[in-house]
PDB file of N, CA and C in Angstrom:
ATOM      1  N   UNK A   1     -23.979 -49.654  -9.759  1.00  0.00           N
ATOM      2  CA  UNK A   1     -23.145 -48.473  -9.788  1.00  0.00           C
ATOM      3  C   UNK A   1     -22.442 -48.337  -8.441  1.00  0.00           C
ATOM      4  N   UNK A   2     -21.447 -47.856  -8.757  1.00  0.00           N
ATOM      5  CA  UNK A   2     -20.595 -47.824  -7.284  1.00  0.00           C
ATOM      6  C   UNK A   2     -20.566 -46.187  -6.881  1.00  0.00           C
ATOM      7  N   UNK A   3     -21.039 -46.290  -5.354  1.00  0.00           N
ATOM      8  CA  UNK A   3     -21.413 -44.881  -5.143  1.00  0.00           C
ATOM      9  C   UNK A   3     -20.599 -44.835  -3.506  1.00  0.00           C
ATOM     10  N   UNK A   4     -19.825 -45.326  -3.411  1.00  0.00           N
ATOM     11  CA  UNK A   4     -19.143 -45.123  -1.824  1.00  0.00           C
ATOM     12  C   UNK A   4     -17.651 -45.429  -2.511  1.00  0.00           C
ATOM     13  N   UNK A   5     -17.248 -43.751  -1.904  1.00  0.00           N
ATOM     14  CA  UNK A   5     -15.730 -43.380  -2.033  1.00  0.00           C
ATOM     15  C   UNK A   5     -14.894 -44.488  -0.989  1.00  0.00           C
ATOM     16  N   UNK A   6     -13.809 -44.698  -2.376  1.00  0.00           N
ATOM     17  CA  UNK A   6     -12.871 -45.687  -1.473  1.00  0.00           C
ATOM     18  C   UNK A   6     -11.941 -45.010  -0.903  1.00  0.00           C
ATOM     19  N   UNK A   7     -10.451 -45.486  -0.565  1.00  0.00           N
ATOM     20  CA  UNK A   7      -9.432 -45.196   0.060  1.00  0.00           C
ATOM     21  C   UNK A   7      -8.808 -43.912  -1.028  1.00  0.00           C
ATOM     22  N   UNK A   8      -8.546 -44.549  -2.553  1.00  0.00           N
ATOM     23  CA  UNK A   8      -7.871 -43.712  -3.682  1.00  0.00           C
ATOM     24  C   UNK A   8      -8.314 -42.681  -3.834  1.00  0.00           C
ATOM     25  N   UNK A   9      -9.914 -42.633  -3.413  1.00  0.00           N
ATOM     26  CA  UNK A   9     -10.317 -41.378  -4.017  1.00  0.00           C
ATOM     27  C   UNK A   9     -10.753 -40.226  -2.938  1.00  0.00           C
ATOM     28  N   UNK A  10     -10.404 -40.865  -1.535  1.00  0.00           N
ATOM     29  CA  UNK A  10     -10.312 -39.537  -0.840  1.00  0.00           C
ATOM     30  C   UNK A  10      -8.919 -38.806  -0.854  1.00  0.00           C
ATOM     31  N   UNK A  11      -7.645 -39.552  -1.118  1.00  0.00           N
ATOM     32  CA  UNK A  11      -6.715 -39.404  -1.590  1.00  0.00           C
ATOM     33  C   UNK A  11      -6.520 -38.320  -2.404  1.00  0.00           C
ATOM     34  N   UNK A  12      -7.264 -39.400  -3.839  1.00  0.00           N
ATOM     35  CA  UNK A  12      -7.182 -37.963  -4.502  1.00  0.00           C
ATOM     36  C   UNK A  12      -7.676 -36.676  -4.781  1.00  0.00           C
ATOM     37  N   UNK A  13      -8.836 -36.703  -3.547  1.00  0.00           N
ATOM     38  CA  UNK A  13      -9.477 -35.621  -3.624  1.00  0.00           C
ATOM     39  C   UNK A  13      -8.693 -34.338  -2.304  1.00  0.00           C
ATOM     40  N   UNK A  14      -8.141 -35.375  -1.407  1.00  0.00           N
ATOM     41  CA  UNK A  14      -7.435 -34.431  -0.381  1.00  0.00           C
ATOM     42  C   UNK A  14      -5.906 -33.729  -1.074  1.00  0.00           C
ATOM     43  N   UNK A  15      -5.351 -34.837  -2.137  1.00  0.00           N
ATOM     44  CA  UNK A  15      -4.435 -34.213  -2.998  1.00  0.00           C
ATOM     45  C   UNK A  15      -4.401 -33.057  -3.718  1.00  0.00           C
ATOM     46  N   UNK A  16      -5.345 -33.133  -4.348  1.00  0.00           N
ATOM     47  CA  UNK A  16      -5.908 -31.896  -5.357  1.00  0.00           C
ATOM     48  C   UNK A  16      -6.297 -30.937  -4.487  1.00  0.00           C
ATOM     49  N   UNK A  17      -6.721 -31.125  -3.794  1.00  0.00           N
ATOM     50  CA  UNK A  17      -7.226 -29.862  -2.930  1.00  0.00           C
ATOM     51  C   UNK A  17      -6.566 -28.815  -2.333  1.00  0.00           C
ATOM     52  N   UNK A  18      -5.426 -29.967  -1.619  1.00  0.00           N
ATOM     53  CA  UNK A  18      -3.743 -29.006  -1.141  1.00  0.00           C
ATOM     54  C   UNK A  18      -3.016 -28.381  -2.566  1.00  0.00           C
ATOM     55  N   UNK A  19      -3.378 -29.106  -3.477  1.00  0.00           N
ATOM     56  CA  UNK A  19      -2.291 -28.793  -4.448  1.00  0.00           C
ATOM     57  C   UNK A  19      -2.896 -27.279  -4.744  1.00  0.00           C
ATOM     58  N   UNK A  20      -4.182 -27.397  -4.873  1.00  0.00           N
ATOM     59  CA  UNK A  20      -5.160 -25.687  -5.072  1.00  0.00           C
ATOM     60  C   UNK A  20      -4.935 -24.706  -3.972  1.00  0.00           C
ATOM     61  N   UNK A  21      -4.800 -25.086  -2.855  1.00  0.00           N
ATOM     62  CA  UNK A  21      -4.370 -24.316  -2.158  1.00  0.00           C
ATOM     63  C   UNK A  21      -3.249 -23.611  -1.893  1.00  0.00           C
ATOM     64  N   UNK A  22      -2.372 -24.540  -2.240  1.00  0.00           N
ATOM     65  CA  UNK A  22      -0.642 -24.701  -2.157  1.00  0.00           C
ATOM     66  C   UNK A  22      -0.332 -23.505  -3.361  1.00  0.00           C
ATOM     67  N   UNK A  23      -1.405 -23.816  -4.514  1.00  0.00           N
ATOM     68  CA  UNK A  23      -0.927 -22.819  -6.007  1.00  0.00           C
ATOM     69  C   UNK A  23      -1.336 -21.255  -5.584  1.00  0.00           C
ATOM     70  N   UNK A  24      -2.565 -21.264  -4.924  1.00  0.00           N
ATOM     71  CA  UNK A  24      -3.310 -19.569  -4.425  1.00  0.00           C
ATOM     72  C   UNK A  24      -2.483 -19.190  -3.639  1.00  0.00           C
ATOM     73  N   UNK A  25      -1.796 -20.044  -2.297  1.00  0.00           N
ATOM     74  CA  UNK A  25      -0.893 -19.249  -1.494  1.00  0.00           C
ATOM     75  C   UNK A  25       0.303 -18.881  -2.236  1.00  0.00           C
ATOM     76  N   UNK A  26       0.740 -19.490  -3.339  1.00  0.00           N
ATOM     77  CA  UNK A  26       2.308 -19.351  -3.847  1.00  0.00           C
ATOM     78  C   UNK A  26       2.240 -18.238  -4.269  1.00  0.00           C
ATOM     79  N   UNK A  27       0.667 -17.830  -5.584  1.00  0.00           N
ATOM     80  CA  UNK A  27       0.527 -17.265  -6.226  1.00  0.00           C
ATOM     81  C   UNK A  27       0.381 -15.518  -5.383  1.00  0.00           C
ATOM     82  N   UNK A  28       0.214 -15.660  -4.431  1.00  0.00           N
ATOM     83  CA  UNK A  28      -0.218 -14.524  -3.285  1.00  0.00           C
ATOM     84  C   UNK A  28       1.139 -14.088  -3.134  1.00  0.00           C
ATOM     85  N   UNK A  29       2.042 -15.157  -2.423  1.00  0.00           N
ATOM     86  CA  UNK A  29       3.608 -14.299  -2.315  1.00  0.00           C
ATOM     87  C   UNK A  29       4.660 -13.958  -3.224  1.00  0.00           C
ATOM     88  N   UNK A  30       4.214 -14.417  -4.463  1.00  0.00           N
ATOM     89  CA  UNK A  30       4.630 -13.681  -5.433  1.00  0.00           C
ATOM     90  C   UNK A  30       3.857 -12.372  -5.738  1.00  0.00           C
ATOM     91  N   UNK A  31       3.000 -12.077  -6.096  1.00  0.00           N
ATOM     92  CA  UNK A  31       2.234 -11.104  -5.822  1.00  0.00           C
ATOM     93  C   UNK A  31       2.835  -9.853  -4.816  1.00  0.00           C
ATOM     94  N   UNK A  32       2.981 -10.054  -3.607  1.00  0.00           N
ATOM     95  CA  UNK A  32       3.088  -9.611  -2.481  1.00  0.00           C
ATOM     96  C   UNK A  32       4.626  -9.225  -2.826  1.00  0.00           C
ATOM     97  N   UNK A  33       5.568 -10.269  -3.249  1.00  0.00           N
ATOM     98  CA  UNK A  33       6.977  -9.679  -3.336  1.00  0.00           C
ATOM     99  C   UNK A  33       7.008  -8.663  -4.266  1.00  0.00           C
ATOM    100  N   UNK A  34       6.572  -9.088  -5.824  1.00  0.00           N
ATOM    101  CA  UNK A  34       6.535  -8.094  -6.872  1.00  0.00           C
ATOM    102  C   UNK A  34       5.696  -6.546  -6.207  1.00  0.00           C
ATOM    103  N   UNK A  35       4.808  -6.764  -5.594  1.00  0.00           N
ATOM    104  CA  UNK A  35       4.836  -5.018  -5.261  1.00  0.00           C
ATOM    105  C   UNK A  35       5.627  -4.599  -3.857  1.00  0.00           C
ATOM    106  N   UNK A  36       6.531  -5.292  -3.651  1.00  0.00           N
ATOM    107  CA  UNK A  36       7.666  -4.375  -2.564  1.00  0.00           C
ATOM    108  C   UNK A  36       8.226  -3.225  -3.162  1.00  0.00           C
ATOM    109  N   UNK A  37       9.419  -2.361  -2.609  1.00  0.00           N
ATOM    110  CA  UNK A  37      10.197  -1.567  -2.749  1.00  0.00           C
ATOM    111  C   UNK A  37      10.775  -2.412  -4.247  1.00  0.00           C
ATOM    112  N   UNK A  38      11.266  -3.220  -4.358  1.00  0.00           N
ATOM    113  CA  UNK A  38      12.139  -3.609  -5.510  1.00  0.00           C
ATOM    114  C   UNK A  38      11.766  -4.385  -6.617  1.00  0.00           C
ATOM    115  N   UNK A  39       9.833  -4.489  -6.743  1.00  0.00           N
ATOM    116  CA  UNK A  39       9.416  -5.783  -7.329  1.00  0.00           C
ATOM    117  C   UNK A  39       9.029  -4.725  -8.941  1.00  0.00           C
ATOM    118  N   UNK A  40       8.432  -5.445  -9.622  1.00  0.00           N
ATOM    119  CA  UNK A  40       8.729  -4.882 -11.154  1.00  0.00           C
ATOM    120  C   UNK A  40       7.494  -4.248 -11.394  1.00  0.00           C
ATOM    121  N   UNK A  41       6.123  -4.119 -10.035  1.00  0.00           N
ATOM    122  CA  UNK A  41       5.271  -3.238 -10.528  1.00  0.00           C
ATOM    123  C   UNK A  41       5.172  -2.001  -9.830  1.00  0.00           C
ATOM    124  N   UNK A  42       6.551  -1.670  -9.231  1.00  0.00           N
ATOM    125  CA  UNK A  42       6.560  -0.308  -8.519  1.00  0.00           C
ATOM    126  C   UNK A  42       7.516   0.556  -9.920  1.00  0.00           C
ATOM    127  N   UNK A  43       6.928   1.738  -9.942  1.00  0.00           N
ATOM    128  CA  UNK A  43       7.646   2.711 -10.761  1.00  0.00           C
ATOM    129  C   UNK A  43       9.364   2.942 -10.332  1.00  0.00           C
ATOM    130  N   UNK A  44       9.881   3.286 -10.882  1.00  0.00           N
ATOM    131  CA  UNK A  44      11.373   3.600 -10.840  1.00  0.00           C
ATOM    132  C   UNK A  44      11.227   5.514 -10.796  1.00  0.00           C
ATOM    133  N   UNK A  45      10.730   5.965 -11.359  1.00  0.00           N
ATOM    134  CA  UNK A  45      10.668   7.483 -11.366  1.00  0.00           C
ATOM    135  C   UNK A  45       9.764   7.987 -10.633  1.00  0.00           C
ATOM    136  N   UNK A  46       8.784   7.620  -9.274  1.00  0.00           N
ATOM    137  CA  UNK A  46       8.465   8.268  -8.667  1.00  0.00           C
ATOM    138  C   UNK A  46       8.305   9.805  -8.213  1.00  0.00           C
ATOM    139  N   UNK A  47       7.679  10.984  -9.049  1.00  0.00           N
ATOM    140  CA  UNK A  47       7.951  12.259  -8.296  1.00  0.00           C
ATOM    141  C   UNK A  47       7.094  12.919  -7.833  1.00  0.00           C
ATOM    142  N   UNK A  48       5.782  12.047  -7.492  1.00  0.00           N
ATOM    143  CA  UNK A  48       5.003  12.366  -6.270  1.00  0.00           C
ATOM    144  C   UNK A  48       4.900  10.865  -5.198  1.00  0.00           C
ATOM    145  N   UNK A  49       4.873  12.012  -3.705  1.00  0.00           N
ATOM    146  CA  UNK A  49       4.266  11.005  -2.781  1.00  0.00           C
ATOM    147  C   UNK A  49       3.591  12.116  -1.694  1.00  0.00           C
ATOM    148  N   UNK A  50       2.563  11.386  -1.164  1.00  0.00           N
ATOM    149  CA  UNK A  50       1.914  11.907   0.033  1.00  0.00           C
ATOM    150  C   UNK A  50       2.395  11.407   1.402  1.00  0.00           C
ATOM    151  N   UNK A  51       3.142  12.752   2.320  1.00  0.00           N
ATOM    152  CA  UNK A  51       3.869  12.552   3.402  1.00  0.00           C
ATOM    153  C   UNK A  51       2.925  12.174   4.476  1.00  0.00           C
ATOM    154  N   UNK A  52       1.729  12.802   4.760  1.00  0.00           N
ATOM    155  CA  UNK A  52       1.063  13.195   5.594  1.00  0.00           C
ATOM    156  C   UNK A  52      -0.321  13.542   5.481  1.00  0.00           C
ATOM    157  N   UNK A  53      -1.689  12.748   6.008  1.00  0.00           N
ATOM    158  CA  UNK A  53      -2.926  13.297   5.721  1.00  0.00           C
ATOM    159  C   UNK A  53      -3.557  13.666   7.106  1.00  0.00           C
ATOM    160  N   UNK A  54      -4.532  14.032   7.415  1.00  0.00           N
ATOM    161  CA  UNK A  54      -5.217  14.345   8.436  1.00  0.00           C
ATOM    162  C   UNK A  54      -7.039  14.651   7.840  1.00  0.00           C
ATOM    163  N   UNK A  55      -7.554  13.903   8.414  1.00  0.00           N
ATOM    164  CA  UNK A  55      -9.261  14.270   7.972  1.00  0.00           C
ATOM    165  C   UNK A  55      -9.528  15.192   9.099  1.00  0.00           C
ATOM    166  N   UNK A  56     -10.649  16.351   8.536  1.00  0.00           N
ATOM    167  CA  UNK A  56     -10.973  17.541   9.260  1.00  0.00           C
ATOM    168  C   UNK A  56     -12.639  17.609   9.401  1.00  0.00           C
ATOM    169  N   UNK A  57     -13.289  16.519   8.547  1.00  0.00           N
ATOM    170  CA  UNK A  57     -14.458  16.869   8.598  1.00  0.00           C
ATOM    171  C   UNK A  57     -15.007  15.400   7.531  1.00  0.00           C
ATOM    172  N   UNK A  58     -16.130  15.064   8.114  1.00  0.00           N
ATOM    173  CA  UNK A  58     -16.273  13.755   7.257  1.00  0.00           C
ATOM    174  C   UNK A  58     -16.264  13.933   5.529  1.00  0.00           C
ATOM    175  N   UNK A  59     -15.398  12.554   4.879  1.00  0.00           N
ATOM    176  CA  UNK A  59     -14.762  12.983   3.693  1.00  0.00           C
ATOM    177  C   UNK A  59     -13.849  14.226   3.548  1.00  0.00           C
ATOM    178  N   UNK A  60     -13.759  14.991   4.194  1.00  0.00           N
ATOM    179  CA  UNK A  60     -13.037  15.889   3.696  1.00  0.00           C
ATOM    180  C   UNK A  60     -11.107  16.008   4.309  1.00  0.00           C
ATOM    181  N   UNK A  61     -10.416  16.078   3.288  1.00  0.00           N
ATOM    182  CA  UNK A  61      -9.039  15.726   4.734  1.00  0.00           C
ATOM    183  C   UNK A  61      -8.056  16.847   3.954  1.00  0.00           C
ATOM    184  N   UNK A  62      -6.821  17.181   4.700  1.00  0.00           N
ATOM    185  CA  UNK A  62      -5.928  18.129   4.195  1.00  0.00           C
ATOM    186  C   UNK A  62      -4.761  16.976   3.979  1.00  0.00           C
ATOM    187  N   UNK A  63      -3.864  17.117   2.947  1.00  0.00           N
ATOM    188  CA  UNK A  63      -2.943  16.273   2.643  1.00  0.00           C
ATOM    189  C   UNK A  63      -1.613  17.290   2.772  1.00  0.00           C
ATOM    190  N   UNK A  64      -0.358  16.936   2.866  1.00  0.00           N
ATOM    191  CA  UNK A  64       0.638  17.194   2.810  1.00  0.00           C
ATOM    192  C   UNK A  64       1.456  16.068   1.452  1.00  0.00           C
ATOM    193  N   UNK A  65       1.896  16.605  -0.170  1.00  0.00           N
ATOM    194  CA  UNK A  65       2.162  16.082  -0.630  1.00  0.00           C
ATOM    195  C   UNK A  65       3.650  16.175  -1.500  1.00  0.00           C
ATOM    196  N   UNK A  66       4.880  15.486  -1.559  1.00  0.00           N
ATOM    197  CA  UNK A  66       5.823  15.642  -1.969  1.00  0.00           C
ATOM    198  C   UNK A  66       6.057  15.767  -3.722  1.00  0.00           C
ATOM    199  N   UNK A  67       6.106  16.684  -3.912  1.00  0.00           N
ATOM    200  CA  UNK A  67       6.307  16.990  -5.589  1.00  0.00           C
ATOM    201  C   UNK A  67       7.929  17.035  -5.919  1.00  0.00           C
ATOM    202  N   UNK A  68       8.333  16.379  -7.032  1.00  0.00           N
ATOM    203  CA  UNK A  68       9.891  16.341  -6.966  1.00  0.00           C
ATOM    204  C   UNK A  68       9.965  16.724  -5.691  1.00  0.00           C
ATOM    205  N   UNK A  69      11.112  17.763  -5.531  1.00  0.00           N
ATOM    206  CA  UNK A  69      11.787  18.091  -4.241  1.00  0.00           C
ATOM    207  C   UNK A  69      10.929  19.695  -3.256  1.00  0.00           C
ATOM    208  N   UNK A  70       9.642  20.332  -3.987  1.00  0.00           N
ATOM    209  CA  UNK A  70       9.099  20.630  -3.060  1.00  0.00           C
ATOM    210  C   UNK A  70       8.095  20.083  -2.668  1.00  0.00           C
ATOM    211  N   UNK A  71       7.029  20.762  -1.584  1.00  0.00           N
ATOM    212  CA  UNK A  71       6.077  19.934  -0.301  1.00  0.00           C
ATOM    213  C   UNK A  71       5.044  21.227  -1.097  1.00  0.00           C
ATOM    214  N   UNK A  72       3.746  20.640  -0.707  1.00  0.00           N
ATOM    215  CA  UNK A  72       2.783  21.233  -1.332  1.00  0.00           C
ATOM    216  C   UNK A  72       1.396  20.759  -0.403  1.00  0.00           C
ATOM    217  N   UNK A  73       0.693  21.909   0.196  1.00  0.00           N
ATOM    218  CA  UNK A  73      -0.882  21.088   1.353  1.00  0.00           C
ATOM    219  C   UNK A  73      -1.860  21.668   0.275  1.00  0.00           C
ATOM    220  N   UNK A  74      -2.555  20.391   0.169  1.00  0.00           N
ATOM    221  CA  UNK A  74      -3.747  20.524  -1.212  1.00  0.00           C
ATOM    222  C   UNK A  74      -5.006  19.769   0.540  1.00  0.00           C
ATOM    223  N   UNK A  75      -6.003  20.365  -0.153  1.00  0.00           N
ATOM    224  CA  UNK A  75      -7.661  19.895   0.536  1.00  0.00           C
ATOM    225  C   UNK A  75      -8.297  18.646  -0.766  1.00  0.00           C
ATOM    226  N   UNK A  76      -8.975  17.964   0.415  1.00  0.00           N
ATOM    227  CA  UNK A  76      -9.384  17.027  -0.745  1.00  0.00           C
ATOM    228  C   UNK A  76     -10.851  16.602   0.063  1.00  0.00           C
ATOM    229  N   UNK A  77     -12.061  16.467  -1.053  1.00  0.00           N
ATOM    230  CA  UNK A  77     -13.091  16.293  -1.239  1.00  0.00           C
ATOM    231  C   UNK A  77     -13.324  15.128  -2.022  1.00  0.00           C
ATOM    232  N   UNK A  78     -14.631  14.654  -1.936  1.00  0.00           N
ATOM    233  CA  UNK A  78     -14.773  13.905  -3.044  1.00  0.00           C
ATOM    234  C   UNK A  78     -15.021  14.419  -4.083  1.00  0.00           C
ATOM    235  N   UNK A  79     -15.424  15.760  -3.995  1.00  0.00           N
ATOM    236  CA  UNK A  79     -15.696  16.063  -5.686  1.00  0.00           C
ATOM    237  C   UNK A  79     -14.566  17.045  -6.395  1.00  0.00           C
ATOM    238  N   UNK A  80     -13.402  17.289  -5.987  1.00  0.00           N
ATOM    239  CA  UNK A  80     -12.484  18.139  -6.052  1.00  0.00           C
ATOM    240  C   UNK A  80     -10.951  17.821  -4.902  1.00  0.00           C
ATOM    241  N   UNK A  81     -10.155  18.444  -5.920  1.00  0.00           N
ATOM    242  CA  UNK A  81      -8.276  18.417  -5.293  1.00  0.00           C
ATOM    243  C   UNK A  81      -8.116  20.028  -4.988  1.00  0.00           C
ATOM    244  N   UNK A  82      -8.228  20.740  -4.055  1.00  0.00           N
ATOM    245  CA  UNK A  82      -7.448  22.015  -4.237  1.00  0.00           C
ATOM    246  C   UNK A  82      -5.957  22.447  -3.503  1.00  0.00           C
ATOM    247  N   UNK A  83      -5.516  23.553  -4.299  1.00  0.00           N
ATOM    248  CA  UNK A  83      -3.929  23.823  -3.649  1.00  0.00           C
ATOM    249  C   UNK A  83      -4.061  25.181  -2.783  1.00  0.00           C
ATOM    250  N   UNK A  84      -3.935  24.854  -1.538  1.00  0.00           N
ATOM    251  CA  UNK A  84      -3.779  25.357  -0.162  1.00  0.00           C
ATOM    252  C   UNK A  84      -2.656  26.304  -0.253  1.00  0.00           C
ATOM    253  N   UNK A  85      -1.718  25.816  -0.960  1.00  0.00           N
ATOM    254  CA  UNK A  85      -0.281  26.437  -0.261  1.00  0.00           C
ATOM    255  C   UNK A  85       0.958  25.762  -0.795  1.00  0.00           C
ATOM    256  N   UNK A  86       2.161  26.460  -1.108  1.00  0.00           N
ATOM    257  CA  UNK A  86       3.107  25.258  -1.322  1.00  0.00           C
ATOM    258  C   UNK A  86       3.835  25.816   0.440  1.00  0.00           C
ATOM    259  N   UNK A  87       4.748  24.794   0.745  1.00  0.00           N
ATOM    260  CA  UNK A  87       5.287  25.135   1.517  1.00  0.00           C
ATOM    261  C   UNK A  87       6.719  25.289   1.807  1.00  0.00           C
ATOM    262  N   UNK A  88       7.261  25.747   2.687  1.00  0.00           N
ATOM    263  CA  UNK A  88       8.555  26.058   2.224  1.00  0.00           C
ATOM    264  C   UNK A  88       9.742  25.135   3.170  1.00  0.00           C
ATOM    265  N   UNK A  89      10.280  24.574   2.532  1.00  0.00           N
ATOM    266  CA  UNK A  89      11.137  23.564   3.085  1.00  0.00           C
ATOM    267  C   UNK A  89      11.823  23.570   4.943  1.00  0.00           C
ATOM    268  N   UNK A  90      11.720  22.685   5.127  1.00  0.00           N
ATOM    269  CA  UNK A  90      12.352  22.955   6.707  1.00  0.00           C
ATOM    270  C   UNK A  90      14.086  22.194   6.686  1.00  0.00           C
ATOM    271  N   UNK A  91      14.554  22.872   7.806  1.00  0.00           N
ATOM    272  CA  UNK A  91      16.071  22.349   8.275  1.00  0.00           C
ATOM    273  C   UNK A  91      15.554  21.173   9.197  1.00  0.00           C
ATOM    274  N   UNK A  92      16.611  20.187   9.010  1.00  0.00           N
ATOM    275  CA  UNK A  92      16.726  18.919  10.424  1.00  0.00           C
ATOM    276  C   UNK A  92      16.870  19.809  11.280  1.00  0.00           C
ATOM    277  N   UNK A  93      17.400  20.670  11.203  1.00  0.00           N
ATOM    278  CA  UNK A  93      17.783  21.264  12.928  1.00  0.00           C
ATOM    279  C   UNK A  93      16.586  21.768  13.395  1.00  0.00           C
ATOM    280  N   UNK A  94      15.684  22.738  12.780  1.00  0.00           N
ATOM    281  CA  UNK A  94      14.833  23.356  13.126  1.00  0.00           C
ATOM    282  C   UNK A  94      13.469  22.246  13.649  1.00  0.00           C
ATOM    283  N   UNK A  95      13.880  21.295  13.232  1.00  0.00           N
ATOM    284  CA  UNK A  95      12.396  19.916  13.455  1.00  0.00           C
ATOM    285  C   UNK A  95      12.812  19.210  14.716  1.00  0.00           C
ATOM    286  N   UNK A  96      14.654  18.968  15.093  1.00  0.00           N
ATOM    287  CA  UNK A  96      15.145  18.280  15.707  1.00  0.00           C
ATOM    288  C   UNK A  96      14.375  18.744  17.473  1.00  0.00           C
ATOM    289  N   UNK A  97      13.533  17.876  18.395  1.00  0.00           N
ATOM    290  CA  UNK A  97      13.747  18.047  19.479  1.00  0.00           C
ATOM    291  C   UNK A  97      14.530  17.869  20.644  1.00  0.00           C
ATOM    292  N   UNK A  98      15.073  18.585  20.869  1.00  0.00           N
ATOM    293  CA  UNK A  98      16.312  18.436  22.335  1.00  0.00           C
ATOM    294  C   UNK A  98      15.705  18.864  23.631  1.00  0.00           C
ATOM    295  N   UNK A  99      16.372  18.326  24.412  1.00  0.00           N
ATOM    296  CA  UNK A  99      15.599  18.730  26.096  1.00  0.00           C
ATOM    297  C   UNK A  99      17.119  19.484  26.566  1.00  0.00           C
ATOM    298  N   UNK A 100      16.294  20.564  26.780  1.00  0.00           N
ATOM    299  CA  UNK A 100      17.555  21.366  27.378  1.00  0.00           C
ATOM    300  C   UNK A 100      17.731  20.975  28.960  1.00  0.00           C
ATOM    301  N   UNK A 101      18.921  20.847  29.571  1.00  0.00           N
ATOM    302  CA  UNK A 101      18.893  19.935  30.838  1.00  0.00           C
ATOM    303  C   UNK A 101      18.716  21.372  31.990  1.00  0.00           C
TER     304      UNK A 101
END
């Protein structure tokens, strides 16, 4: 019985091996593109997002979250979502900082 790998068959074992590797990495940046901004497993109608979180106490954090076009601070637990407050929209100007000279 022949039991010592020749030349062909480290070959083809270093072949196959890149080729497995070569398929998981491809398969990753496709992956990776399809969930960008424009890939086909992001929603098109989006009308929530969360602007802003802050944790206050272990597990426990206050969120700032965008509903259609108003803002809304909900508390969050692990065993519960509650609504804090909606809030009421701000001006660019009023957020804008300037240094008065």
């Amino acid at each position: 019985m022949h039991s010592a790998w020749g030349l062909w068959d480290w070959l083809q074992y270093l072949l196959s091996f890149a080729l497995v590797i070569g398929l998981l990495l491809g398969m990753l940046w496709i992956l990776r593109k399809l969930q960008g901004s424009s890939g086909l497993m992001r929603r098109s109608g989006v009308q929530m997002v969360v602007l802003d979180t802050v944790s206050v106490a272990p597990r426990q954090k206050i969120a700032i979250v965008r509903v259609r076009e108003r803002e809304v601070l909900v508390g969050l637990t692990p065993q519960q979502i509650s609504l804090l407050g909606w809030l009421e929209p701000v001006s660019t100007a009023d957020t804008d900082l300037q240094e008065k000279p």
